[in-house]
N, C-alpha and C. Protein backbone atom coordinates (compact mmCIF):
# COMPACT_ATOMS: atom_id res chain seq x y z
N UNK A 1 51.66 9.03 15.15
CA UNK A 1 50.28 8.59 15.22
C UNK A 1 50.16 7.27 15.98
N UNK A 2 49.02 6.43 16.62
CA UNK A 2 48.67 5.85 16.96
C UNK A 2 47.59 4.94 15.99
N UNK A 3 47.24 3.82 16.67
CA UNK A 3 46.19 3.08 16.45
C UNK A 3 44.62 2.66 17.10
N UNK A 4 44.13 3.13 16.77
CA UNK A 4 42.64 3.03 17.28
C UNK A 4 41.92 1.32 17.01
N UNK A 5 41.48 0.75 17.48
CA UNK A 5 40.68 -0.10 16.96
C UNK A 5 39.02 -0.11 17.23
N UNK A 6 38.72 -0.48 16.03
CA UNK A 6 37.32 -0.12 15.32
C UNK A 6 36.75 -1.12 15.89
N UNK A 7 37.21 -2.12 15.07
CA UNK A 7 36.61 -3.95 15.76
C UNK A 7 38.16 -4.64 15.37
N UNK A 8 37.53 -6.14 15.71
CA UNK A 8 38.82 -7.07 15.03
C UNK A 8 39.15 -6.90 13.67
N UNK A 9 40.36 -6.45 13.63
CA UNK A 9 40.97 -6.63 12.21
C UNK A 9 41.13 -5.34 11.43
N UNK A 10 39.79 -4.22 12.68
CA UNK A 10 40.15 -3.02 11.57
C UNK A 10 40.41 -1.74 12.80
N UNK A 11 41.27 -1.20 11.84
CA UNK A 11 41.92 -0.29 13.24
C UNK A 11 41.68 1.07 12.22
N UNK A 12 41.99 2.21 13.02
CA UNK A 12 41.84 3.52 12.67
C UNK A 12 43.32 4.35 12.95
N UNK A 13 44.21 4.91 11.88
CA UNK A 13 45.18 5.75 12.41
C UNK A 13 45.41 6.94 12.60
N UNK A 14 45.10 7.38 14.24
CA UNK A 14 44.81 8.86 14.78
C UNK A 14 45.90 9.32 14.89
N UNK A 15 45.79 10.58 14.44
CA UNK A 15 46.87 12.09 14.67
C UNK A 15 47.28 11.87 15.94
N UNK A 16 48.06 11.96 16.85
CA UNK A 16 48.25 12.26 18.27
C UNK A 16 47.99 13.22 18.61
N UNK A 17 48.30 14.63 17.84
CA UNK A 17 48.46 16.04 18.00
C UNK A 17 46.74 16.41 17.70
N UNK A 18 45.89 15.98 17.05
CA UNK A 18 44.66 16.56 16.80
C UNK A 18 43.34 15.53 17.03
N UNK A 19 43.89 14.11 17.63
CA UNK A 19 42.83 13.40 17.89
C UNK A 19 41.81 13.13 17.00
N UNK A 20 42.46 13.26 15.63
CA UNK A 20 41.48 13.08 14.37
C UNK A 20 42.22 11.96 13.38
N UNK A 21 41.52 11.09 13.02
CA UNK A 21 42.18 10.09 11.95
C UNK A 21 42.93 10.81 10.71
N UNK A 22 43.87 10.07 10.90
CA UNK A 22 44.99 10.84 9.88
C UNK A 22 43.99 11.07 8.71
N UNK A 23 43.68 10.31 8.26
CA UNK A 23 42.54 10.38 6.92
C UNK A 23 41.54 10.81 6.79
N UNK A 24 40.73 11.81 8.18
CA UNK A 24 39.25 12.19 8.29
C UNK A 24 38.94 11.37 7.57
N UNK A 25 38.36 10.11 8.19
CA UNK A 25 37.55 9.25 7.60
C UNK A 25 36.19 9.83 7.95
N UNK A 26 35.48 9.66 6.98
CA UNK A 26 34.04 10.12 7.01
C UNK A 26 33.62 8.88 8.21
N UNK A 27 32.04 8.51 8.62
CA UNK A 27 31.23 7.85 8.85
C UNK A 27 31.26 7.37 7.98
N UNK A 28 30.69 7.39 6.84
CA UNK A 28 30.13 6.31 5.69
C UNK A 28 31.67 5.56 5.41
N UNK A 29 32.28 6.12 5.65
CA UNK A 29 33.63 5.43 5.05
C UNK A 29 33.68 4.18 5.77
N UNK A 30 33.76 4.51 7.35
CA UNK A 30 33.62 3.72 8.18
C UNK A 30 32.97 2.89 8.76
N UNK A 31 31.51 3.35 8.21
CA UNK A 31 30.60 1.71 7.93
C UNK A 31 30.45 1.16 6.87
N UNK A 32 30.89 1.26 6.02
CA UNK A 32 31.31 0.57 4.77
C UNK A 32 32.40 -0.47 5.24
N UNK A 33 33.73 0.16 6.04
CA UNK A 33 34.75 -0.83 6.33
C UNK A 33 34.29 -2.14 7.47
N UNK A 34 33.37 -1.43 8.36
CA UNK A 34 32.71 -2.45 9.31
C UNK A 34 32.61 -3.81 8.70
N UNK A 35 31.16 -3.35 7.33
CA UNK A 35 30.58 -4.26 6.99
C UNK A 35 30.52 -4.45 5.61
N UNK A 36 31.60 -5.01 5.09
CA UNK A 36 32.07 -5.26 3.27
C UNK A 36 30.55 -4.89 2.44
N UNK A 37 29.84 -6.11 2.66
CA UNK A 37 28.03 -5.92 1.71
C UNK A 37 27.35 -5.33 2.51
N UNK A 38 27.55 -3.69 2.16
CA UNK A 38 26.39 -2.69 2.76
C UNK A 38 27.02 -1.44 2.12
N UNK A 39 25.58 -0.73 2.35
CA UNK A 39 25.79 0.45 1.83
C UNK A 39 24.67 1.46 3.13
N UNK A 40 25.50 2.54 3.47
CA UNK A 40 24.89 3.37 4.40
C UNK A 40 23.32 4.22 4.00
N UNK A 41 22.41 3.94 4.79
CA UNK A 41 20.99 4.77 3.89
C UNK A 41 20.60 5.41 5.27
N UNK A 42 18.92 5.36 5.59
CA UNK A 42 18.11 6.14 6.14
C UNK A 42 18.65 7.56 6.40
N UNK A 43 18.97 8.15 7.65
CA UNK A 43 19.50 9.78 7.71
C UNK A 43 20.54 10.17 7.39
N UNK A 44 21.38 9.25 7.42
CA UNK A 44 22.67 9.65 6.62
C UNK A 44 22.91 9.78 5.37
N UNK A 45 22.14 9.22 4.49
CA UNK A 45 21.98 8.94 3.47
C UNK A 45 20.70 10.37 2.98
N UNK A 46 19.84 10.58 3.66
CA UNK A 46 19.25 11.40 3.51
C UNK A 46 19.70 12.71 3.74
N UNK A 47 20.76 12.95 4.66
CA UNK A 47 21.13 14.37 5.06
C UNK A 47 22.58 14.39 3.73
N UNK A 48 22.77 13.42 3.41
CA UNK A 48 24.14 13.69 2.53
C UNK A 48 23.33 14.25 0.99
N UNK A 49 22.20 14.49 0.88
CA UNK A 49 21.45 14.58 -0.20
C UNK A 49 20.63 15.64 -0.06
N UNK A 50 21.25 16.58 1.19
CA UNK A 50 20.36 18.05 1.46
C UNK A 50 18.77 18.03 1.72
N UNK A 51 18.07 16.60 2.02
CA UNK A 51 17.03 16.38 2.00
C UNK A 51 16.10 16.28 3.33
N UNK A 52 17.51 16.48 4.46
CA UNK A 52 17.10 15.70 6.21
C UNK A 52 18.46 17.24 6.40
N UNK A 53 17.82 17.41 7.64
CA UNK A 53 18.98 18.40 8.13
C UNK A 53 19.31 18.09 9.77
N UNK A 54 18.36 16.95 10.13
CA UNK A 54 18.85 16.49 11.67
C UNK A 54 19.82 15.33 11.41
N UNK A 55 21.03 14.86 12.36
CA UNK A 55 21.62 13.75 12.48
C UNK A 55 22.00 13.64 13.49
N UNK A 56 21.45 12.36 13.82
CA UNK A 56 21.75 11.70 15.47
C UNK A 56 22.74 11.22 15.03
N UNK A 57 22.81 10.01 16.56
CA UNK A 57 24.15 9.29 16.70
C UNK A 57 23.92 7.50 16.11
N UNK A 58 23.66 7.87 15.26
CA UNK A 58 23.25 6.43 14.85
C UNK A 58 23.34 6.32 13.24
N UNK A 59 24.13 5.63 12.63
CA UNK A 59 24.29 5.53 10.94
C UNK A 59 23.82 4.12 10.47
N UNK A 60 22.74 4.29 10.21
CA UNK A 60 22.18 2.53 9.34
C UNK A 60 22.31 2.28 8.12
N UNK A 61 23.02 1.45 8.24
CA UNK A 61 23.85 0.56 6.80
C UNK A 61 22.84 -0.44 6.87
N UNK A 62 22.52 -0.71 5.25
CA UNK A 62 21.68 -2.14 4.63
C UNK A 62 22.91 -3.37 4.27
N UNK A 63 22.28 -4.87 4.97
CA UNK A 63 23.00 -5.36 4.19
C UNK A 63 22.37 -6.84 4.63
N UNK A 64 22.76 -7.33 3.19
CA UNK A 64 22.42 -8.80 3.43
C UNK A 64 22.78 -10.20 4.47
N UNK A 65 23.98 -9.44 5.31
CA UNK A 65 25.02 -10.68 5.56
C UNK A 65 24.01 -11.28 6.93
N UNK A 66 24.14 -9.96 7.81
CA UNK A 66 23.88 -10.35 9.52
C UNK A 66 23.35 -8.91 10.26
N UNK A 67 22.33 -8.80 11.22
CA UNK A 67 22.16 -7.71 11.85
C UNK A 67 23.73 -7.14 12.87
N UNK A 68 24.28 -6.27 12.80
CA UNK A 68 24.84 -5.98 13.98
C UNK A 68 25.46 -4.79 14.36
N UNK A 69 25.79 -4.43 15.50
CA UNK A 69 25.93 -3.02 16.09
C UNK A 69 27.50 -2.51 16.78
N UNK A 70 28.05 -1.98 16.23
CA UNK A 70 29.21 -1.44 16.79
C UNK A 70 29.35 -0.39 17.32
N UNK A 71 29.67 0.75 18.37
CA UNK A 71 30.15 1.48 18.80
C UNK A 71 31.45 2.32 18.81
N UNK A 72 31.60 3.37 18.56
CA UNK A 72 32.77 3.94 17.85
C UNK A 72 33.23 5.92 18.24
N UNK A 73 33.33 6.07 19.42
CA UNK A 73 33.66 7.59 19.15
C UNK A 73 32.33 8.17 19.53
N UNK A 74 31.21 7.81 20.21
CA UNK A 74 29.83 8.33 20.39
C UNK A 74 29.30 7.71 19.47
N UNK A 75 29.38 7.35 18.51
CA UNK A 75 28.52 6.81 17.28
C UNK A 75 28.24 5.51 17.40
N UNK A 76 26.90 5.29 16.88
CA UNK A 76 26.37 3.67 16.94
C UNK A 76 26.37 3.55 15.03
N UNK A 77 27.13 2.64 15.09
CA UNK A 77 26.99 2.12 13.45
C UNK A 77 26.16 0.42 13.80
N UNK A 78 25.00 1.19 13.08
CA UNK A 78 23.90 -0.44 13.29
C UNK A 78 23.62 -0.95 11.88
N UNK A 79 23.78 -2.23 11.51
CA UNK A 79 23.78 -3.11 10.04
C UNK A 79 21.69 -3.68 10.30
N UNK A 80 21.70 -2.99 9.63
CA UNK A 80 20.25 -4.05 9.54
C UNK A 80 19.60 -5.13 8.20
N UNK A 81 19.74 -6.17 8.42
CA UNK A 81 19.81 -7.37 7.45
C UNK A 81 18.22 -7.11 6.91
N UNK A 82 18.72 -7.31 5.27
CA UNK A 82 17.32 -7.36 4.13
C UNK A 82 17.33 -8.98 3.69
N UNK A 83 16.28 -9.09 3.07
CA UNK A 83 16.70 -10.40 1.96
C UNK A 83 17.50 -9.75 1.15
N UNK A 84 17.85 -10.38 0.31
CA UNK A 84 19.02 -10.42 -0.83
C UNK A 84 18.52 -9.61 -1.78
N UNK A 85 16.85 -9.53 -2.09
CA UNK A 85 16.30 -8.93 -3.54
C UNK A 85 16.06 -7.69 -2.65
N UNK A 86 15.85 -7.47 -1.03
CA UNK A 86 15.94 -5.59 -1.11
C UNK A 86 17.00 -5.61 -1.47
N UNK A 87 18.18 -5.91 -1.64
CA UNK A 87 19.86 -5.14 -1.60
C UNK A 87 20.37 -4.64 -2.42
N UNK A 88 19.62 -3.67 -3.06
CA UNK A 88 19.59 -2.72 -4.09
C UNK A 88 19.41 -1.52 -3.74
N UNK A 89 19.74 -0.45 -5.17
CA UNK A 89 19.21 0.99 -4.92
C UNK A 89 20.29 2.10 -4.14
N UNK A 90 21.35 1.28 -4.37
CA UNK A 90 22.35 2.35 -3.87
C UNK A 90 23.51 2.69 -4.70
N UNK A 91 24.44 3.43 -4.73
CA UNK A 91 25.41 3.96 -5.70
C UNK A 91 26.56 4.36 -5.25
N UNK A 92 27.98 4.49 -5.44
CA UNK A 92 29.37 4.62 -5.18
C UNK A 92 29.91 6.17 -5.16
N UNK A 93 29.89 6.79 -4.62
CA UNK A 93 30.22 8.43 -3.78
C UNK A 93 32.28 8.75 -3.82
N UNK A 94 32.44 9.33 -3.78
CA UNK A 94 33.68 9.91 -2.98
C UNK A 94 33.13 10.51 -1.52
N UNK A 95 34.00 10.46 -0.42
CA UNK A 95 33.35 10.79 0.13
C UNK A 95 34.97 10.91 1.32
N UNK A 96 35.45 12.42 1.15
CA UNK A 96 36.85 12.02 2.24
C UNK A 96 37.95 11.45 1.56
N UNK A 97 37.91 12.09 0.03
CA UNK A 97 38.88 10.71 -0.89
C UNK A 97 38.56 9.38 -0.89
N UNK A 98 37.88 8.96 -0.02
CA UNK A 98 37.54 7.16 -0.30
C UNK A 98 35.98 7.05 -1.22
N UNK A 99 35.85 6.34 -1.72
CA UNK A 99 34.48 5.54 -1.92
C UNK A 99 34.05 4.69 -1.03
N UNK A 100 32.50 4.87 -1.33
CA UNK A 100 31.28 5.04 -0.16
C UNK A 100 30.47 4.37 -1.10
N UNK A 101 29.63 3.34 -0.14
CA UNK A 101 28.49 2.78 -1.03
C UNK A 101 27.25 3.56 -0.22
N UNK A 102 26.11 4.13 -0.88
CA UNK A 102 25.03 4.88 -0.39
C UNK A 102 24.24 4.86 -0.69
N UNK A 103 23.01 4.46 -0.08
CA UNK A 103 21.80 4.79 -1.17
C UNK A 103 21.60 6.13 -1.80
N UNK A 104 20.51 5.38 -2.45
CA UNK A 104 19.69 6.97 -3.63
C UNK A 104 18.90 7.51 -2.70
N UNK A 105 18.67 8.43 -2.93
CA UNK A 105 17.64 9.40 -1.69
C UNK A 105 16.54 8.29 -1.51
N UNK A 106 15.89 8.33 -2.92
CA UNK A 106 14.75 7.28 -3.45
C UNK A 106 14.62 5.91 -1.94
N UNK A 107 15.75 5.16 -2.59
CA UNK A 107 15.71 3.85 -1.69
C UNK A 107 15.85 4.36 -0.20
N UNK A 108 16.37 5.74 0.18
CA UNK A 108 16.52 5.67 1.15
C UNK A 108 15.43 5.63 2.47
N UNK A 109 14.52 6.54 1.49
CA UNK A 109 13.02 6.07 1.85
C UNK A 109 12.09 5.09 2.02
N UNK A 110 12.15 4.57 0.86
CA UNK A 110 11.89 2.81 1.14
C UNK A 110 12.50 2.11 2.06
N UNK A 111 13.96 2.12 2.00
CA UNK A 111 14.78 1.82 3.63
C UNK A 111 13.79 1.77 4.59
N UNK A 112 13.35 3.19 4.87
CA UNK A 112 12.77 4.27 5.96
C UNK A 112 11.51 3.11 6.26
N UNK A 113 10.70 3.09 5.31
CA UNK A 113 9.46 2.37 5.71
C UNK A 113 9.35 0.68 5.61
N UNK A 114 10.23 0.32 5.32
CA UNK A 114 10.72 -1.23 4.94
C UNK A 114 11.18 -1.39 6.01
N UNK A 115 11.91 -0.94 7.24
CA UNK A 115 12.52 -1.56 7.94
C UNK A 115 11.58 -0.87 9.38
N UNK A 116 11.25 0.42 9.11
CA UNK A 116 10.81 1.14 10.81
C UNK A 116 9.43 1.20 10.85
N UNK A 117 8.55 0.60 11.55
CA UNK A 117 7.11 0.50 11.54
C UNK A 117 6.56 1.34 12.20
N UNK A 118 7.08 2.75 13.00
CA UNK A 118 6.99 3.86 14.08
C UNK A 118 6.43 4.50 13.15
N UNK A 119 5.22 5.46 13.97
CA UNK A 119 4.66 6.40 13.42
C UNK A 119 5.88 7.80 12.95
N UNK A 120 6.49 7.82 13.57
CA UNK A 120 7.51 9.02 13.18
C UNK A 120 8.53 8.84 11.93
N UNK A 121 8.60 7.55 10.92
CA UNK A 121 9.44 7.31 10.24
C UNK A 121 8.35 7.85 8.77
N UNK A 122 6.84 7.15 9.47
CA UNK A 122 6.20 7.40 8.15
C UNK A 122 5.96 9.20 8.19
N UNK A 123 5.68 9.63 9.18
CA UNK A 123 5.82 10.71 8.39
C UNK A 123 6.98 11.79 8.35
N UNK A 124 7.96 11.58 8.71
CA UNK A 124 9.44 11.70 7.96
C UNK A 124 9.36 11.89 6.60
N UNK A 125 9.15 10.52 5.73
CA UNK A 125 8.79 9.98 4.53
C UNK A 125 7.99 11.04 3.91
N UNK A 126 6.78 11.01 4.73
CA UNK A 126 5.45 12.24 4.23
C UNK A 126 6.57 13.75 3.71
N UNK A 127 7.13 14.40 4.94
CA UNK A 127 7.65 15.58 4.74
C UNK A 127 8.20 15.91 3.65
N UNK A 128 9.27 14.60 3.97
CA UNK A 128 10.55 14.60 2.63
C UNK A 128 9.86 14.70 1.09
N UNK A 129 9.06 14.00 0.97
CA UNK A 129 8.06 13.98 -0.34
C UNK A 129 7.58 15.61 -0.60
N UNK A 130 6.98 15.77 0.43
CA UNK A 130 6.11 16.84 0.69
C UNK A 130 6.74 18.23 -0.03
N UNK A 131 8.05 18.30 0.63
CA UNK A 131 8.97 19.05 0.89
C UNK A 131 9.64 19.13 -0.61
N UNK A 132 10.15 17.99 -1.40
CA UNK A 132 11.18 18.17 -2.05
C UNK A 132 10.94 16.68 -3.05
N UNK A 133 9.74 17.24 -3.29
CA UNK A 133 9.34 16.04 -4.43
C UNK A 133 10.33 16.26 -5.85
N UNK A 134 10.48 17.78 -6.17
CA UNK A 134 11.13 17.99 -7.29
C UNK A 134 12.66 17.80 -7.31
N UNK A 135 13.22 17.37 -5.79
CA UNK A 135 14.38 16.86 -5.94
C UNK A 135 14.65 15.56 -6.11
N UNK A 136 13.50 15.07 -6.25
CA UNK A 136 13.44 13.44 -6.34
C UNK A 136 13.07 13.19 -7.29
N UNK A 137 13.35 11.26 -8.02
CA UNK A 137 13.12 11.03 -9.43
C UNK A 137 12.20 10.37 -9.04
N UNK A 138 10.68 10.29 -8.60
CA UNK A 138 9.31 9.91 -8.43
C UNK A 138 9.36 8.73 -9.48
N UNK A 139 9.95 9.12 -11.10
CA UNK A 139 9.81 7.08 -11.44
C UNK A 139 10.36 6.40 -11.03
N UNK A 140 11.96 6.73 -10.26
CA UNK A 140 12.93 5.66 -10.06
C UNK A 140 12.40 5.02 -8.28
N UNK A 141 11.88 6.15 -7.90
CA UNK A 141 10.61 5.81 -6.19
C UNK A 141 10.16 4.66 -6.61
N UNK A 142 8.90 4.97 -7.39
CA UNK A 142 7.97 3.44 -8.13
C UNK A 142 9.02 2.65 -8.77
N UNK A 143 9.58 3.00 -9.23
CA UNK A 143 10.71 1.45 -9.62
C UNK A 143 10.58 0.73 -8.67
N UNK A 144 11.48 1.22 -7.44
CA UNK A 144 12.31 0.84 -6.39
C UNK A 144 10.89 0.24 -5.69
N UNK A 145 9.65 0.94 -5.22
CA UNK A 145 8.55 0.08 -4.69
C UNK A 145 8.48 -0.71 -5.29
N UNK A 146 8.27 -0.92 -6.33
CA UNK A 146 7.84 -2.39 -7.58
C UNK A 146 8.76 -3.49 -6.80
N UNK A 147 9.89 -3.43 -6.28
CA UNK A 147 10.90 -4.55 -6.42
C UNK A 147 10.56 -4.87 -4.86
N UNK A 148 9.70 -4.05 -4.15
CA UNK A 148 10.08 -4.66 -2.64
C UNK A 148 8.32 -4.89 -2.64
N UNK A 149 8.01 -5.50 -1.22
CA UNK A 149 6.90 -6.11 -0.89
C UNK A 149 5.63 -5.29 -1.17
N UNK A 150 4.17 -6.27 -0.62
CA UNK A 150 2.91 -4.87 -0.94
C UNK A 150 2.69 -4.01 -0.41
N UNK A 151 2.67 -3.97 0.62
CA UNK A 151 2.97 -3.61 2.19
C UNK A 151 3.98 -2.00 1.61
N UNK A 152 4.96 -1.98 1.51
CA UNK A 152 5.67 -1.10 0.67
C UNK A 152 5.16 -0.05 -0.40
N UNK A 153 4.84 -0.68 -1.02
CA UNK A 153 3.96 -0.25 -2.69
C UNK A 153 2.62 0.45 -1.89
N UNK A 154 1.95 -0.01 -1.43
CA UNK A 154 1.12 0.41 -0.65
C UNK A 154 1.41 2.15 0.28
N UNK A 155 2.40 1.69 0.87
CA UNK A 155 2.68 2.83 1.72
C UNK A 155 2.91 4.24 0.83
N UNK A 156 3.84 4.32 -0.26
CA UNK A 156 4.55 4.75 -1.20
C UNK A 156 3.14 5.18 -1.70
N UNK A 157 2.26 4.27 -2.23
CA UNK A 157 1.40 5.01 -3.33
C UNK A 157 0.62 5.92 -2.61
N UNK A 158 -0.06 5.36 -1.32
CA UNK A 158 -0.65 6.00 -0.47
C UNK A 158 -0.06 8.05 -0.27
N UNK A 159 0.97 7.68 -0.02
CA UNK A 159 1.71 9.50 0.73
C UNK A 159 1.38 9.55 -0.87
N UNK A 160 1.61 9.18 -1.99
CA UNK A 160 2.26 9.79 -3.24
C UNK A 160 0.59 10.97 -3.52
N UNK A 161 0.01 9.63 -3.02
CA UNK A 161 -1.68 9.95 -3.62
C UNK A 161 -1.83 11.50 -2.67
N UNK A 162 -1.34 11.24 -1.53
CA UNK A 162 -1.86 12.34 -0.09
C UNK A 162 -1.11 13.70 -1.07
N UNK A 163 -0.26 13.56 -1.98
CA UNK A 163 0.91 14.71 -1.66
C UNK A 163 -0.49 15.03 -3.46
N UNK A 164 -0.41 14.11 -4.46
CA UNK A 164 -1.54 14.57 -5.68
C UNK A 164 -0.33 14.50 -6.78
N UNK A 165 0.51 13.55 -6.21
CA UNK A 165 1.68 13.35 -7.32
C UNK A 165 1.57 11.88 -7.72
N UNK A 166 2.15 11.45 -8.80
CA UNK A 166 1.59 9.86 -9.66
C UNK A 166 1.92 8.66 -8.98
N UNK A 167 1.09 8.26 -8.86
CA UNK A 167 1.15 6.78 -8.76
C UNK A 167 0.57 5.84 -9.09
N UNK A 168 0.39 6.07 -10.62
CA UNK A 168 -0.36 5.30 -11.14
C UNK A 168 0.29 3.91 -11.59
N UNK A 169 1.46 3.53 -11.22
CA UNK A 169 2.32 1.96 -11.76
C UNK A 169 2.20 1.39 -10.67
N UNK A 170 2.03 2.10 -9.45
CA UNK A 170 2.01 1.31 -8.17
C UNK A 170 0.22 0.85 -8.07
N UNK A 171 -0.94 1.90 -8.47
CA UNK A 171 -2.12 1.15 -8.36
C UNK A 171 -2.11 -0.11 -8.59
N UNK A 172 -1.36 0.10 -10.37
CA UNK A 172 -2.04 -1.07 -10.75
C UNK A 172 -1.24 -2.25 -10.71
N UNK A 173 -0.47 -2.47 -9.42
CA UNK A 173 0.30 -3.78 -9.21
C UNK A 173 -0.53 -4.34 -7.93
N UNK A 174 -0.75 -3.30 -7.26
CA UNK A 174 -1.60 -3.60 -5.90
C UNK A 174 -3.40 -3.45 -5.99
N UNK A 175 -3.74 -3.22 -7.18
CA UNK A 175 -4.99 -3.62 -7.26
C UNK A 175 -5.70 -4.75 -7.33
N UNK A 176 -5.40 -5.57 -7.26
CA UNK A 176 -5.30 -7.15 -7.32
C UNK A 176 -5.66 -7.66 -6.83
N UNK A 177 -4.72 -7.37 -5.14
CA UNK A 177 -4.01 -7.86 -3.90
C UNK A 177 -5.32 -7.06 -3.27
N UNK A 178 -5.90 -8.47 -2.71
CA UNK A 178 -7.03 -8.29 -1.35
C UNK A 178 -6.60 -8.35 0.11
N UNK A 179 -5.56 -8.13 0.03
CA UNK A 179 -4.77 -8.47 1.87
C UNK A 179 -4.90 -7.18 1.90
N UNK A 180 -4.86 -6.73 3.36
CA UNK A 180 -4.65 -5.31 4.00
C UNK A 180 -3.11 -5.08 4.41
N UNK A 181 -2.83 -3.92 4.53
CA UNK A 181 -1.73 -3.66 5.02
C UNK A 181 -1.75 -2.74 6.13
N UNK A 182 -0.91 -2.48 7.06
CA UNK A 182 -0.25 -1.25 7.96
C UNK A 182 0.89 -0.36 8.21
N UNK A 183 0.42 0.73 8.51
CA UNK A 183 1.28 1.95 8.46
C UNK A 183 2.24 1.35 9.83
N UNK A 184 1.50 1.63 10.48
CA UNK A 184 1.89 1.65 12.42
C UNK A 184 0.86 0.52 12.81
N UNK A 185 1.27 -0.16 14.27
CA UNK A 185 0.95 -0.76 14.56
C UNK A 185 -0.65 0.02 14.88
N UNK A 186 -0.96 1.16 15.47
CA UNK A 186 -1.99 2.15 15.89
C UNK A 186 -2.40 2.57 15.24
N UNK A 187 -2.24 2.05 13.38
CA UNK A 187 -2.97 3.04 12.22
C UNK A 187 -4.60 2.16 12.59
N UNK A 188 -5.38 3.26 12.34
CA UNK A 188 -6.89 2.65 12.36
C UNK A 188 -7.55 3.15 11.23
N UNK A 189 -7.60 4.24 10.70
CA UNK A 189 -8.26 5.14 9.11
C UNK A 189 -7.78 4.25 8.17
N UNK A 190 -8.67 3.65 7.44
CA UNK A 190 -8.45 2.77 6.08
C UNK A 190 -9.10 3.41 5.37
N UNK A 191 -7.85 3.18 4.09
CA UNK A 191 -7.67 3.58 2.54
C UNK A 191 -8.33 2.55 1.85
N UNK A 192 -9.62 2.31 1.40
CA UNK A 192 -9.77 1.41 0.54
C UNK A 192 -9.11 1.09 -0.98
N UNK A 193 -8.67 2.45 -1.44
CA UNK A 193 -7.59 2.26 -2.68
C UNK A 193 -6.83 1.40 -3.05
N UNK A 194 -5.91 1.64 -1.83
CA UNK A 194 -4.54 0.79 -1.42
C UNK A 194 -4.54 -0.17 -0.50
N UNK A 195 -5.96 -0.17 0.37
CA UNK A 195 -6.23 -1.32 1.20
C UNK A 195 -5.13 -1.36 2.30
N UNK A 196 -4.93 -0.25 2.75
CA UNK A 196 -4.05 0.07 3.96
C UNK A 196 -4.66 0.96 5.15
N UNK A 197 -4.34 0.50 6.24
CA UNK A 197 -4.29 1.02 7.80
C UNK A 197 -3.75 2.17 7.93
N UNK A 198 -4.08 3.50 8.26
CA UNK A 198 -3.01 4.49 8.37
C UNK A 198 -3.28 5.65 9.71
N UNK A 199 -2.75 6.29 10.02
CA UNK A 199 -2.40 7.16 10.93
C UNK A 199 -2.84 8.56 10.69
N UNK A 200 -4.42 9.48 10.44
CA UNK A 200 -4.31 10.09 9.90
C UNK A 200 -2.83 11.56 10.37
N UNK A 201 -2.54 11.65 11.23
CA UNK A 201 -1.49 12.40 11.95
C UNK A 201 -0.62 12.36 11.24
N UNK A 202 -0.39 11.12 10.01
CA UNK A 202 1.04 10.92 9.30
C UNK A 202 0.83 12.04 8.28
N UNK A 203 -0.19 12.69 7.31
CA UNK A 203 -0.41 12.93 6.56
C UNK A 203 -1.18 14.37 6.67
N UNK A 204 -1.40 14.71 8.03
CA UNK A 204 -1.79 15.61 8.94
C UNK A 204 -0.58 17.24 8.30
């Protein structure tokens, strides 16, 4: 076998004969090793949970430390930095014999709309709900909104309301709160409920 290198300090040891890491290291394995405090979410995290069935070339890991982007084999492993109080909501896998830090489907969604302000993420979000609400734990969703911004809580209660499933813990945190929020930069249809900007196309 040989040695591959990943970045400084971390190398990969390939088969010679099959051009595959002696260890089939997963992806998640391998952005986990990138970046110590992170755990892999949005599509990867979503397709490892039977919930997403497309996967590009791109695996986004959460983490508190630093934004940054490595290249690897066709694959872009990109770190995208939270505050410290998102850096929750994820859980420890096997995954290839190793452990994997990953989000919950749940957070992975919040991920989804916490970090990507594109009309195509929110309704991603929409589908997945849409689609496979009963594979999801809808209190541990509103948990997980409760802990991140309004803006968030907002978005979340909004699809929850579109889909006629509960959100009644999220009203009443954001009933309060007189600021507006946005879906997309191009949302123009306002929700007076939730006091949010939205896209009717997301929900379309």
């Amino acid at each position: 076998g040989w040695l591959r290198r990943v970045k400084r300090g971390l190398y990969l040891v390939i088969d010679s004969l099959t051009s595959r890491s002696r260890n089939d290291l997963s992806l998640g394995t391998i952005a986990n090793a990138l970046m110590e405090d992170s755990y892999v979410s949005l599509t990867y995290a979503l397709n490892d949970y039977h919930l997403f069935d497309q996967f590009g070339k791109t695996v986004v890991s959460i983490t508190p430390r630093a934004n940054a982007r490595y290249r690897f084999d066709g694959i872009t492993f990109q770190f995208s930095k939270v505050k410290k109080e998102m850096y929750f909501g994820f859980t420890e896998k096997l995954e290839g014999g190793k452990t994997i830090r990953i989000a919950h489907a749940e957070k992975a969604l919040i991920d989804f709309l916490y970090l990507d302000k594109r009309f195509r993420s929110a309704s991603l979000v929409f589908e997945i709900l849409r689609d496979h609400s009963h594979d999801l734990d809808l209190n541990m969703l509103q948990d997980f909104a409760l802990r991140t911004g309004i803006t968030v809580q907002r978005k979340i209660g909004f699809l929850l309301d579109a889909l006629h499933l509960d959100s009644t813990r999220l009203a009443s945190s954001v009933k309060k709160n007189r600021s507006v929020s946005r879906f997309t930069r191009d949302s123009r249809s306002f929700n007076s409920k939730w006091r949010i900007y939205y896209d009717d196309r997301i929900i379309g």
